[in-house]
Every structure is written in structure tokens, then in C-alpha cells.
N, C-alpha and C. Protein backbone atom coordinates (compact mmCIF):
# COMPACT_ATOMS: atom_id res chain seq x y z
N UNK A 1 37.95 5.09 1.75
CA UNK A 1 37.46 6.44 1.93
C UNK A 1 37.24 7.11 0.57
N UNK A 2 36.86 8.06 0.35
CA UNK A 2 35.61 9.03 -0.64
C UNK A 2 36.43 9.90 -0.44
N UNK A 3 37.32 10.92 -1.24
CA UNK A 3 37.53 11.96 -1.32
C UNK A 3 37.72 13.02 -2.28
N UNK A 4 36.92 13.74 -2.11
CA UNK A 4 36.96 14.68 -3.27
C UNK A 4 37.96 16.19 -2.86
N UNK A 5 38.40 16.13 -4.79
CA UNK A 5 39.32 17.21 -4.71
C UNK A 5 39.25 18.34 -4.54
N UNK A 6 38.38 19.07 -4.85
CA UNK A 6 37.68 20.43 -4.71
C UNK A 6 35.95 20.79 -4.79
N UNK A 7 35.72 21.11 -4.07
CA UNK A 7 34.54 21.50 -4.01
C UNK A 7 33.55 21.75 -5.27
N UNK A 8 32.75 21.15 -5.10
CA UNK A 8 31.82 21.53 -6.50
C UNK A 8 30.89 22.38 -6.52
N UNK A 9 30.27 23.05 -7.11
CA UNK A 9 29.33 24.03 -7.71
C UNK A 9 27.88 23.62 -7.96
N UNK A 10 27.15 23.81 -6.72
CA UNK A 10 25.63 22.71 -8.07
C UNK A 10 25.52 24.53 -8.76
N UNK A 11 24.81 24.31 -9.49
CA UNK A 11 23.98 25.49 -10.07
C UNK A 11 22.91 25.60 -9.87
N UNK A 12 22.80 27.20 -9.29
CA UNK A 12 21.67 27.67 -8.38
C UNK A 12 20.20 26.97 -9.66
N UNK A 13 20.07 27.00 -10.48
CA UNK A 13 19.21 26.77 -11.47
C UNK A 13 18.53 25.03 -10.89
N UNK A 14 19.48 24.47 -10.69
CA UNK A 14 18.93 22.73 -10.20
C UNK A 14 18.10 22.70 -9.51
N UNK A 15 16.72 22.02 -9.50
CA UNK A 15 15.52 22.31 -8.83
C UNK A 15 15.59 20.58 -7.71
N UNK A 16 16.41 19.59 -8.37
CA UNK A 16 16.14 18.16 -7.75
C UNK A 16 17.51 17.26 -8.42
N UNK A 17 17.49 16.33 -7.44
CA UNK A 17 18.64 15.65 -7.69
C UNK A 17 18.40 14.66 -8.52
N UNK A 18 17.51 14.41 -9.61
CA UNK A 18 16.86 13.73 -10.39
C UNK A 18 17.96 14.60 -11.71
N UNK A 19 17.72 16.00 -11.91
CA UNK A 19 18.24 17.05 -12.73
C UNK A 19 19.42 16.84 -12.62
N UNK A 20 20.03 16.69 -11.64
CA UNK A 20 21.73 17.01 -11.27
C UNK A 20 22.38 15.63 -12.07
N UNK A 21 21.65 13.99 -11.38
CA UNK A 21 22.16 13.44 -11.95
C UNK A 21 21.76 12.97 -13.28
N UNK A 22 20.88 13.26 -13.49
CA UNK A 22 20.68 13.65 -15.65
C UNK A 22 21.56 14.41 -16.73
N UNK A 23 22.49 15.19 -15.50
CA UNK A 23 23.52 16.10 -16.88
C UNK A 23 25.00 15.83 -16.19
N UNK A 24 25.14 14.79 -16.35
CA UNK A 24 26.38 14.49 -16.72
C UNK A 24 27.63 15.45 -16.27
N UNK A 25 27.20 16.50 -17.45
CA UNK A 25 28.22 17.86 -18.09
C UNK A 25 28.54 18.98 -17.35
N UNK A 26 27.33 18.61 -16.01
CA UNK A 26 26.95 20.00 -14.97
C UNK A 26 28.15 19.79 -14.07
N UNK A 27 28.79 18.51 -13.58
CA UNK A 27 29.66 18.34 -12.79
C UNK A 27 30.28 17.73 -13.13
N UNK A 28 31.82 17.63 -12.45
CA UNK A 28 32.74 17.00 -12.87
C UNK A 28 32.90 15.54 -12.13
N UNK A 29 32.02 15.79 -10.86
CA UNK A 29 32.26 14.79 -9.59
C UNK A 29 31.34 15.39 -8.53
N UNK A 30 31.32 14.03 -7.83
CA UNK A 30 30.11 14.02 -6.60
C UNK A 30 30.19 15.20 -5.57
N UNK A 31 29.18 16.28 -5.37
CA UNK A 31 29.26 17.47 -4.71
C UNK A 31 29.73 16.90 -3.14
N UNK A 32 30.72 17.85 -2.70
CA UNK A 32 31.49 17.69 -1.53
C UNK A 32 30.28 17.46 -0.38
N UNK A 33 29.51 17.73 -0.77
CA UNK A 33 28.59 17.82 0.32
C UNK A 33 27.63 16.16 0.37
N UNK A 34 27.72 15.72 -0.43
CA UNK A 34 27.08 14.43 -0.81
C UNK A 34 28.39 13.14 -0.57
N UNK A 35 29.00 13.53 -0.44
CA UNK A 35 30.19 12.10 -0.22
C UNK A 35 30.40 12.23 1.39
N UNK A 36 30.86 11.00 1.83
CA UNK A 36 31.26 10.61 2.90
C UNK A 36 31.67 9.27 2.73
N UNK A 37 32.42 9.08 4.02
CA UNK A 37 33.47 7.85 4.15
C UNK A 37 32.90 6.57 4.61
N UNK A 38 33.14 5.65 3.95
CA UNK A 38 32.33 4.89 4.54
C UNK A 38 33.13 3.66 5.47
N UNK A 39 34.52 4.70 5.95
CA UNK A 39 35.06 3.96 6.98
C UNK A 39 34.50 2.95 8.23
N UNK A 40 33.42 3.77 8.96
CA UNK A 40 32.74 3.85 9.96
C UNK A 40 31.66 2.33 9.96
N UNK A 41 31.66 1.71 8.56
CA UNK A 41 30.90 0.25 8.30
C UNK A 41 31.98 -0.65 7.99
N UNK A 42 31.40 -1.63 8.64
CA UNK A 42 32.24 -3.31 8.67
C UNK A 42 31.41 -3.71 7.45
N UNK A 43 32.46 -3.96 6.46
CA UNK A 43 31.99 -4.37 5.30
C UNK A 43 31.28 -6.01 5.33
N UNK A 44 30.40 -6.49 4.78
CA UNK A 44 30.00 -7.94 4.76
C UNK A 44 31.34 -9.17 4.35
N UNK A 45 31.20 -10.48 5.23
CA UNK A 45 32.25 -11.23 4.54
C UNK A 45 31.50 -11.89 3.72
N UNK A 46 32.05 -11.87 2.54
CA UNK A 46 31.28 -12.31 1.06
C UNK A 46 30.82 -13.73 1.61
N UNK A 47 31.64 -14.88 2.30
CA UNK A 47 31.06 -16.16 2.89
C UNK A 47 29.91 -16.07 3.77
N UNK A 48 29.71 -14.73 4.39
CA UNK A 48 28.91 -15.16 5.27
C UNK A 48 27.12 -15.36 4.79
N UNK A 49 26.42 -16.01 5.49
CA UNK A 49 25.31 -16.47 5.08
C UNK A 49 23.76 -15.64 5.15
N UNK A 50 24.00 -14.27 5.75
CA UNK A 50 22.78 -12.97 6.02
C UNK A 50 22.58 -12.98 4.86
N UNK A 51 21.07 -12.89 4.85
CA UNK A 51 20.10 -12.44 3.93
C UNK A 51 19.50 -11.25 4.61
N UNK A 52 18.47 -10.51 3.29
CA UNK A 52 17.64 -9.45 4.34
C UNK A 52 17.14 -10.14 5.12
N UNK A 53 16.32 -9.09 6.03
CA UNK A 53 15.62 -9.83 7.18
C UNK A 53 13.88 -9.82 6.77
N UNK A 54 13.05 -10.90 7.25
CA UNK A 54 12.03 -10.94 6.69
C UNK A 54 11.22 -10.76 7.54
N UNK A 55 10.29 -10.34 7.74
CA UNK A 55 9.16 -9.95 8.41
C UNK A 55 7.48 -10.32 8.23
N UNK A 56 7.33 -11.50 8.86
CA UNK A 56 5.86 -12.11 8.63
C UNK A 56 4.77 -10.98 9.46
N UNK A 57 4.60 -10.01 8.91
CA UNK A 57 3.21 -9.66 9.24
C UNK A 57 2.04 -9.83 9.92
N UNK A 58 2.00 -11.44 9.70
CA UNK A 58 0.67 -11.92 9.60
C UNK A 58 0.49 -12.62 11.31
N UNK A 59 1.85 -12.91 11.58
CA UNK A 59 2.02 -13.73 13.03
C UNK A 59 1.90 -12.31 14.07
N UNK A 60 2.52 -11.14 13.26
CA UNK A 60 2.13 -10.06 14.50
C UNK A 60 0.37 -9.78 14.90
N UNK A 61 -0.35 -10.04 14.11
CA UNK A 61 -1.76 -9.80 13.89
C UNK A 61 -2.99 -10.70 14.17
N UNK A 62 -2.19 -12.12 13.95
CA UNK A 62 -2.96 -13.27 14.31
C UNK A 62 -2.37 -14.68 14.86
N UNK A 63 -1.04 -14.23 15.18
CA UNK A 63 -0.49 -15.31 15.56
C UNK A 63 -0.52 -15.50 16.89
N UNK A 64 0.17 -16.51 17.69
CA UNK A 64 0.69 -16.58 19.01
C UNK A 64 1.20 -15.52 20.06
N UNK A 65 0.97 -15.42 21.03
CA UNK A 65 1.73 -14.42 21.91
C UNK A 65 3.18 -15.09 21.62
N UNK A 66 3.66 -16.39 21.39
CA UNK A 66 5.03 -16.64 21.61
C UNK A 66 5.46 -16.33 19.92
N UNK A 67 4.71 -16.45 19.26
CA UNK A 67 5.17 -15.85 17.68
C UNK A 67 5.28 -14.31 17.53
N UNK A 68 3.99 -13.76 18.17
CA UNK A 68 4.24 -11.93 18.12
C UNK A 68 5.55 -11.54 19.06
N UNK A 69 5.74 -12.24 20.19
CA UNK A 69 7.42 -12.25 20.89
C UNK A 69 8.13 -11.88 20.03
N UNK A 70 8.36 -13.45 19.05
CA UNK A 70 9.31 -13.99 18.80
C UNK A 70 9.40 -12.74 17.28
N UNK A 71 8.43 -12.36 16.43
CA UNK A 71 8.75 -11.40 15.71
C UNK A 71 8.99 -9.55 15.79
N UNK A 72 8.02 -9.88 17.39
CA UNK A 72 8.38 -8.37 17.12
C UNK A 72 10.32 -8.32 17.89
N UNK A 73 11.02 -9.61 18.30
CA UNK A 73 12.40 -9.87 18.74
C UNK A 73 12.93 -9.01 17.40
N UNK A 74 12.74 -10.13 16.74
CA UNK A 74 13.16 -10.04 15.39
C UNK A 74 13.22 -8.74 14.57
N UNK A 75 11.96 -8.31 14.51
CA UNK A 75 11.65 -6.65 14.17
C UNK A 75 12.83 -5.95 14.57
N UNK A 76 12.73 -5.77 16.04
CA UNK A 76 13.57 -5.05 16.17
C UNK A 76 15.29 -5.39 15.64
N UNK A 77 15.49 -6.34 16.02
CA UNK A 77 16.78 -6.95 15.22
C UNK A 77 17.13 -6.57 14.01
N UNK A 78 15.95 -6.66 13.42
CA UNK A 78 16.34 -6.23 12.02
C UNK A 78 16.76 -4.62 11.80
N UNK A 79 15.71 -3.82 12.85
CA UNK A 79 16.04 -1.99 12.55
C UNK A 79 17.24 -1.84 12.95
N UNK A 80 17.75 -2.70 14.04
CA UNK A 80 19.43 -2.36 14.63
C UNK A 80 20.45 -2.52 13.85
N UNK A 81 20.43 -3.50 13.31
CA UNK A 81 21.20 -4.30 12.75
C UNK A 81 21.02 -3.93 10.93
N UNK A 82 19.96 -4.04 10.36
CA UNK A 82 20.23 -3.79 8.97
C UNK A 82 19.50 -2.21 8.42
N UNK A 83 18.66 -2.02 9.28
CA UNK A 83 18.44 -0.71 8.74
C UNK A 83 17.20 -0.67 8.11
N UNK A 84 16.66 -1.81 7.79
CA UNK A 84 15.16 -2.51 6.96
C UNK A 84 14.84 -4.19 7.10
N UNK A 85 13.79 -4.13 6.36
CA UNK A 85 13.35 -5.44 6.24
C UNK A 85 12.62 -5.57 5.01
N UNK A 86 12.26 -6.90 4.48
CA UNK A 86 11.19 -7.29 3.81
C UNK A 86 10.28 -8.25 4.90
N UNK A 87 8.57 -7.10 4.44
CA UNK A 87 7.88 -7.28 5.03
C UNK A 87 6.58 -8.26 4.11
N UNK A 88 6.37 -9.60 4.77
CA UNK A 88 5.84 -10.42 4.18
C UNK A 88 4.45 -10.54 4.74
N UNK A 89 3.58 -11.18 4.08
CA UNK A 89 2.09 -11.01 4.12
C UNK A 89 1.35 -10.18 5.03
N UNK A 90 1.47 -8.75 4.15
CA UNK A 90 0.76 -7.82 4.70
C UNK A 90 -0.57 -7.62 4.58
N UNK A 91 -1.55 -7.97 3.40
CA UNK A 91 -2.55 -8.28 2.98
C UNK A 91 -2.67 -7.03 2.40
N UNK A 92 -1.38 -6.12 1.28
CA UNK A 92 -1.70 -5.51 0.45
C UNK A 92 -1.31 -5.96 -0.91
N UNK A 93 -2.77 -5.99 -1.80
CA UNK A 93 -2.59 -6.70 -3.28
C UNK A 93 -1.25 -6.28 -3.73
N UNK A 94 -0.72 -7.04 -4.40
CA UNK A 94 0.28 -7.00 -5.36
C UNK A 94 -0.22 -5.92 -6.16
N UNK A 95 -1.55 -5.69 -6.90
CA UNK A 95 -1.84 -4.46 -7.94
C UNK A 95 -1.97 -3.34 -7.66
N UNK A 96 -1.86 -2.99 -6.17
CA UNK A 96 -2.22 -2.03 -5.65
C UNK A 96 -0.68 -1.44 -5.32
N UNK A 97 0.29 -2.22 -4.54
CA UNK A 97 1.16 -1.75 -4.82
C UNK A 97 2.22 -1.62 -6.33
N UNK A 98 1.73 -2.22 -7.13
CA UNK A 98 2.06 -2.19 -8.41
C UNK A 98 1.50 -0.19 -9.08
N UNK A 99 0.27 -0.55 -8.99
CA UNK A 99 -0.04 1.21 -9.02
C UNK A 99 0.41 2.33 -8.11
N UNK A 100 1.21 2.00 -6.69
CA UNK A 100 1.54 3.29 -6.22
C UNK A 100 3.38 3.25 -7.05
N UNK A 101 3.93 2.37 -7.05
CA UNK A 101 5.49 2.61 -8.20
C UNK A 101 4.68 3.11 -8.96
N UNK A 102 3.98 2.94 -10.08
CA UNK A 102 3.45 3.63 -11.66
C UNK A 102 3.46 4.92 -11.07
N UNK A 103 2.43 5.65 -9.91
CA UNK A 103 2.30 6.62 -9.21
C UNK A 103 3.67 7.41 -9.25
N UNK A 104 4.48 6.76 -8.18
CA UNK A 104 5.59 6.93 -7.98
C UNK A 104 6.54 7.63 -9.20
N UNK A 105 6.77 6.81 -10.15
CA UNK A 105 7.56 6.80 -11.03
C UNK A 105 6.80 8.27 -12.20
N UNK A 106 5.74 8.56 -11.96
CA UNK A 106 5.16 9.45 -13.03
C UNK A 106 5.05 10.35 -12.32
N UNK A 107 5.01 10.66 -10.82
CA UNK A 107 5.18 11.94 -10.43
C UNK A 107 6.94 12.25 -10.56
N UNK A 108 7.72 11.50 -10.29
CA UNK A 108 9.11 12.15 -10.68
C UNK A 108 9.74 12.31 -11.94
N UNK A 109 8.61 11.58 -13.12
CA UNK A 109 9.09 11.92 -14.07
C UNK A 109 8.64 13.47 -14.48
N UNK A 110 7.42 14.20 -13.92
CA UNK A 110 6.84 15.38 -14.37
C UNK A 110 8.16 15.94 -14.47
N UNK A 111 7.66 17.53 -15.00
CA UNK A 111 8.64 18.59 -15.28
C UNK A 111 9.09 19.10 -14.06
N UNK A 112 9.94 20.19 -13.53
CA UNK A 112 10.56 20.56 -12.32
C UNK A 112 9.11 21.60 -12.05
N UNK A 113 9.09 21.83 -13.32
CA UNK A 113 7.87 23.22 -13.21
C UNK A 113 7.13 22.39 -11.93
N UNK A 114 6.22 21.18 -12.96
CA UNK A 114 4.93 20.70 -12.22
C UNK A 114 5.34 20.34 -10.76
N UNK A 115 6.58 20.06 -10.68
CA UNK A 115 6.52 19.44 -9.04
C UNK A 115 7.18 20.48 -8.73
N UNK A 116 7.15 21.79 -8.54
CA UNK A 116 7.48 22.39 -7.49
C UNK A 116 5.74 22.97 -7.17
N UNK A 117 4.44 22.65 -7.80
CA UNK A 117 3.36 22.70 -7.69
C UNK A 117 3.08 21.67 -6.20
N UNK A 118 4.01 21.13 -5.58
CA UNK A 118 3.93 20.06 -4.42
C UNK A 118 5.26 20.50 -2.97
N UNK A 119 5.69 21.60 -3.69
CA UNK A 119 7.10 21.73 -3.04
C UNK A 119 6.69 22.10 -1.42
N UNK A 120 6.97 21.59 -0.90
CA UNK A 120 7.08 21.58 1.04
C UNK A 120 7.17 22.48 2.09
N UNK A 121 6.44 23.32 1.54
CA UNK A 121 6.95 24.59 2.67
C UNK A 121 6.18 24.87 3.68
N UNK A 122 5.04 23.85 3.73
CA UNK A 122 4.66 24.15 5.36
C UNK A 122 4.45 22.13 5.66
N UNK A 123 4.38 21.43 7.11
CA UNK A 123 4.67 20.76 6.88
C UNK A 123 3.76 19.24 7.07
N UNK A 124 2.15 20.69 6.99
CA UNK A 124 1.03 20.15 7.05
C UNK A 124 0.40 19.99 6.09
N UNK A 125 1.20 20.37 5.10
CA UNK A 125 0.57 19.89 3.41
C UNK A 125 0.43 18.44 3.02
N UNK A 126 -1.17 18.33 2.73
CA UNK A 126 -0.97 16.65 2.83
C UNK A 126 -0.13 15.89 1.49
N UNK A 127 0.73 16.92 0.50
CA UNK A 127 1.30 16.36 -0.49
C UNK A 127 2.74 17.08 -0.48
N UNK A 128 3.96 16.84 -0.38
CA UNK A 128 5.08 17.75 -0.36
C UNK A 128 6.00 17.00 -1.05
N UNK A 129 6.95 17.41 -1.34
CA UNK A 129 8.15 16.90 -2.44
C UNK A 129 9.43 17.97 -1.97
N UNK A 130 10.44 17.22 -2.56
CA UNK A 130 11.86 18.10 -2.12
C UNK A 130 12.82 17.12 -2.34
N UNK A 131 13.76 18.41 -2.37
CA UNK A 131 15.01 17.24 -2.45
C UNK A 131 16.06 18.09 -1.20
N UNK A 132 17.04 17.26 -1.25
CA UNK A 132 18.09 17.63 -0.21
C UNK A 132 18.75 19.11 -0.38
N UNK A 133 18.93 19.39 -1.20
CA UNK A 133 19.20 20.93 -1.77
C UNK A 133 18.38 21.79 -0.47
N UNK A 134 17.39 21.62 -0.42
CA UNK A 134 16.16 22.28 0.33
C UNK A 134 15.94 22.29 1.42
N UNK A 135 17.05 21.15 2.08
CA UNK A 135 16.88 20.74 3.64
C UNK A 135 17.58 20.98 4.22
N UNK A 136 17.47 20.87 5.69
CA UNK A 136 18.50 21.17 6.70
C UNK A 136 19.33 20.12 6.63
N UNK A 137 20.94 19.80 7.26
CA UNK A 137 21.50 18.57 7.43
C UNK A 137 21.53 17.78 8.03
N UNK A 138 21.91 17.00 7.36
CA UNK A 138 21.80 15.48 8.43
C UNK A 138 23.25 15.28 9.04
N UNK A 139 23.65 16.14 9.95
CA UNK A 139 25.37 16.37 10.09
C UNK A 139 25.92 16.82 9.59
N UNK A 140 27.21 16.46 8.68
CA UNK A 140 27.25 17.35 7.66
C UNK A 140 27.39 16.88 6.48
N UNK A 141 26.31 15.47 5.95
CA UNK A 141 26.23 15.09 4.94
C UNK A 141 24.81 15.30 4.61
N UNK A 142 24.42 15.94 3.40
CA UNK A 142 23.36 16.05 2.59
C UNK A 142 22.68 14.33 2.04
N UNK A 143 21.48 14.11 2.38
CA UNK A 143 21.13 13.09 1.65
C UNK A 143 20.93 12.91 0.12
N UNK A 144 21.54 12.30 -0.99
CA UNK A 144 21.39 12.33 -2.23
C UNK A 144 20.02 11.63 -2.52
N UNK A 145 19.18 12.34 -2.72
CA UNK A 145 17.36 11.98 -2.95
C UNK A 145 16.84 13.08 -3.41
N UNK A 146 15.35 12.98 -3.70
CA UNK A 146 14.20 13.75 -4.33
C UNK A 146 13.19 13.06 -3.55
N UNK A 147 12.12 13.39 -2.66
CA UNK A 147 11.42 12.95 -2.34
C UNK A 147 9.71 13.35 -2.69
N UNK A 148 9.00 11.98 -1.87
CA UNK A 148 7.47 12.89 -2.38
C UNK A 148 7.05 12.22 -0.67
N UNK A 149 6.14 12.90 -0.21
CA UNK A 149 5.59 12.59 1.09
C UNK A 149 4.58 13.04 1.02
N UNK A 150 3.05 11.98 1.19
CA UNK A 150 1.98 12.03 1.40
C UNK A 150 1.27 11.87 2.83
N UNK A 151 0.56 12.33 3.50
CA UNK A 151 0.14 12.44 4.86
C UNK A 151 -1.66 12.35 4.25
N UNK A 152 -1.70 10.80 5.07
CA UNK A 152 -3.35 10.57 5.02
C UNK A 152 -3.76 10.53 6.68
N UNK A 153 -4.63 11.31 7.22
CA UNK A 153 -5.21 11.88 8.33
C UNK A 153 -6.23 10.69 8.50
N UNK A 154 -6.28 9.65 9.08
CA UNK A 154 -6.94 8.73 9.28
C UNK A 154 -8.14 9.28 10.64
N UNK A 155 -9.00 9.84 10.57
CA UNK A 155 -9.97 10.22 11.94
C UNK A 155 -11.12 9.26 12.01
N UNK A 156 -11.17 9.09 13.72
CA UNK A 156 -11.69 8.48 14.28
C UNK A 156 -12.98 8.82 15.02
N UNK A 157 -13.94 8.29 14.50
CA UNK A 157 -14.95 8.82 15.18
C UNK A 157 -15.98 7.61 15.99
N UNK A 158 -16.66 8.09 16.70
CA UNK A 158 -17.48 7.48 17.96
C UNK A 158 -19.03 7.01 17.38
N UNK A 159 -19.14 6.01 18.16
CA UNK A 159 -20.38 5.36 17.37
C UNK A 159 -21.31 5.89 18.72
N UNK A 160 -22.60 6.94 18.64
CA UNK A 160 -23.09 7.37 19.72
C UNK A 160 -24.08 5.99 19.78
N UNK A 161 -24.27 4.67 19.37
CA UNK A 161 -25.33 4.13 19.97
C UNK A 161 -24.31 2.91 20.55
N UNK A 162 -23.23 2.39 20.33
CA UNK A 162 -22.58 1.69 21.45
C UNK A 162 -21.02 2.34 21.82
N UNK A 163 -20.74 3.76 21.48
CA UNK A 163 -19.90 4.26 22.25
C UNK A 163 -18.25 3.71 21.67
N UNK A 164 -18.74 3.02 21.13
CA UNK A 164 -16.96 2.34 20.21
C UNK A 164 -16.45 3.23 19.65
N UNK A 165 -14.75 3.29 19.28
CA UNK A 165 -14.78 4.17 18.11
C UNK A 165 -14.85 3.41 16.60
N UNK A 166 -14.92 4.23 15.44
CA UNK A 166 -15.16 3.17 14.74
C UNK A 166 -13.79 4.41 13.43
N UNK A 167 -13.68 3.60 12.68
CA UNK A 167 -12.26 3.88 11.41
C UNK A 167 -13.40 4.41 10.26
């Protein structure tokens, strides 16, 4: 178990938990609100043989009815049980996801200034950012993150000479 001695202080001034954990000096220890016990998990036995769980893509899309079964079994297995997966041949380039981390990594490096230019307050903004400071709870543990959430509106429209829809 996680227990902290007294309650901590963020300072109203902290815009993201990027800031908080950059100064060291601001706290003495993990805000009461960010720890929890992690009684409640059966720890792994170091012998045992689980790996992540992997996820072929490609059999949900073009494979077998007894392969799309047999993975979307699996799929789900994996959300129950580990919480994620690695998802294998999706047919997105390696460079492409290589440029959304660069993405990634250079919007959280901006200043607090520039990204509160993205900050979340309605929840149809197709670009929003935040951190847990800002949110409601998840029980009564705060998630320790900074996030960015993009919303692409994919519309569908109708082909008037054979009536399909088309992407």
C-alpha cells in the first residue's frame, strides 16, 4: 500500500502535470489525491510465461470467419484481462506514425501559455488538451496525465447516381 503523510498543496499557479513533475522543489511527495493502493491487483508471478497480448488486424479484415472468431475471442480477452494490446498489421506506415509521436511530443513540449490556446472547455472542439487538475474524478483518484484529444468528423455522403454511400 501507498500512503501518504499529509496532504499536499499543488499550487494554484500549475497549469499541467508535465509542470508539477518538472519541479522537483514544488512538492515534497505524491499529491494525496494521485496515490492509491494497489492492493486490489494480483501482482504477476515473475515465472509465469504472459506476454502482451497481440492483435493481428489483418485476420479481422480479411481473414476467415473462424480467424475473425477466433480474434475478435481474443480481443476481447485481452480488454478484460490486460487492459490493452499490441495491435499488429494495421496498414499504418511506420512514418506516419513516427510523425504523430514528433507531433505528440512538440505539442507537450510548447509553453503552458501556448497550450492553454487548446484547453477543453466545450467538448466539441475538434482540438482540446487538459490535465487532471481540470477534471472531474475518477472516484476518488485523480488520473496523473496531461492530455491532447483530437476529434476527426469523418462524413458520409451519398453517391446520387448509384445511391451508395461513399467516405
Amino acid at each position: 500500500p501507498l500512503y501518504i503523510a499529509a496532504p499536499t498543496v499543488i499550487p494554484s499557479k500549475m497549469a499541467s502535470i508535465k509542470v508539477l513533475a518538472e519541479s522537483p522543489n514544488l512538492l515534497g511527495s505524491i499529491p494525496s489525491d494521485y496515490a492509491y493502493s494497489m492492493n486490489h491487483y494480483t501482482p504477476l508471478d515473475s515465472d509465469q510465461e504472459d506476454s502482451i497480448p497481440i492483435i493481428d488486424y489483418s485476420l479481422l479484415t480479411s481473414g476467415t470467419p473462424d480467424q475473425r472468431s477466433k480474434v475478435i475471442d481474443e480481443l476481447g480477452k485481452a480488454c478484460e484481462e490486460w487492459g490493452f494490446f499490441l495491435l499488429v498489421n494495421h496498414g499504418v506506415p511506420e512514418t506516419l506514425i513516427d510523425k504523430v509521436f514528433d507531433a505528440s511530443n512538440e505539442f507537450f513540449n510548447l509553453s503552458e501559455e501556448e497550450k492553454q490556446n487548446f484547453d477543453g472547455n466545450n467538448a466539441l472542439d475538434p482540438i482540446r488538451c487538459g490535465t487532471s487538475f481540470h477534471n472531474a474524478r475518477m472516484g476518488k483518484i485523480l488520473l496523473w496525465r496531461d492530455y491532447l484529444k483530437q476529434t476527426f468528423i469523418r462524413v458520409l455522403r451519398t453517391d446520387t447516381h448509384s445511391g451508395e454511400g461513399v467516405a
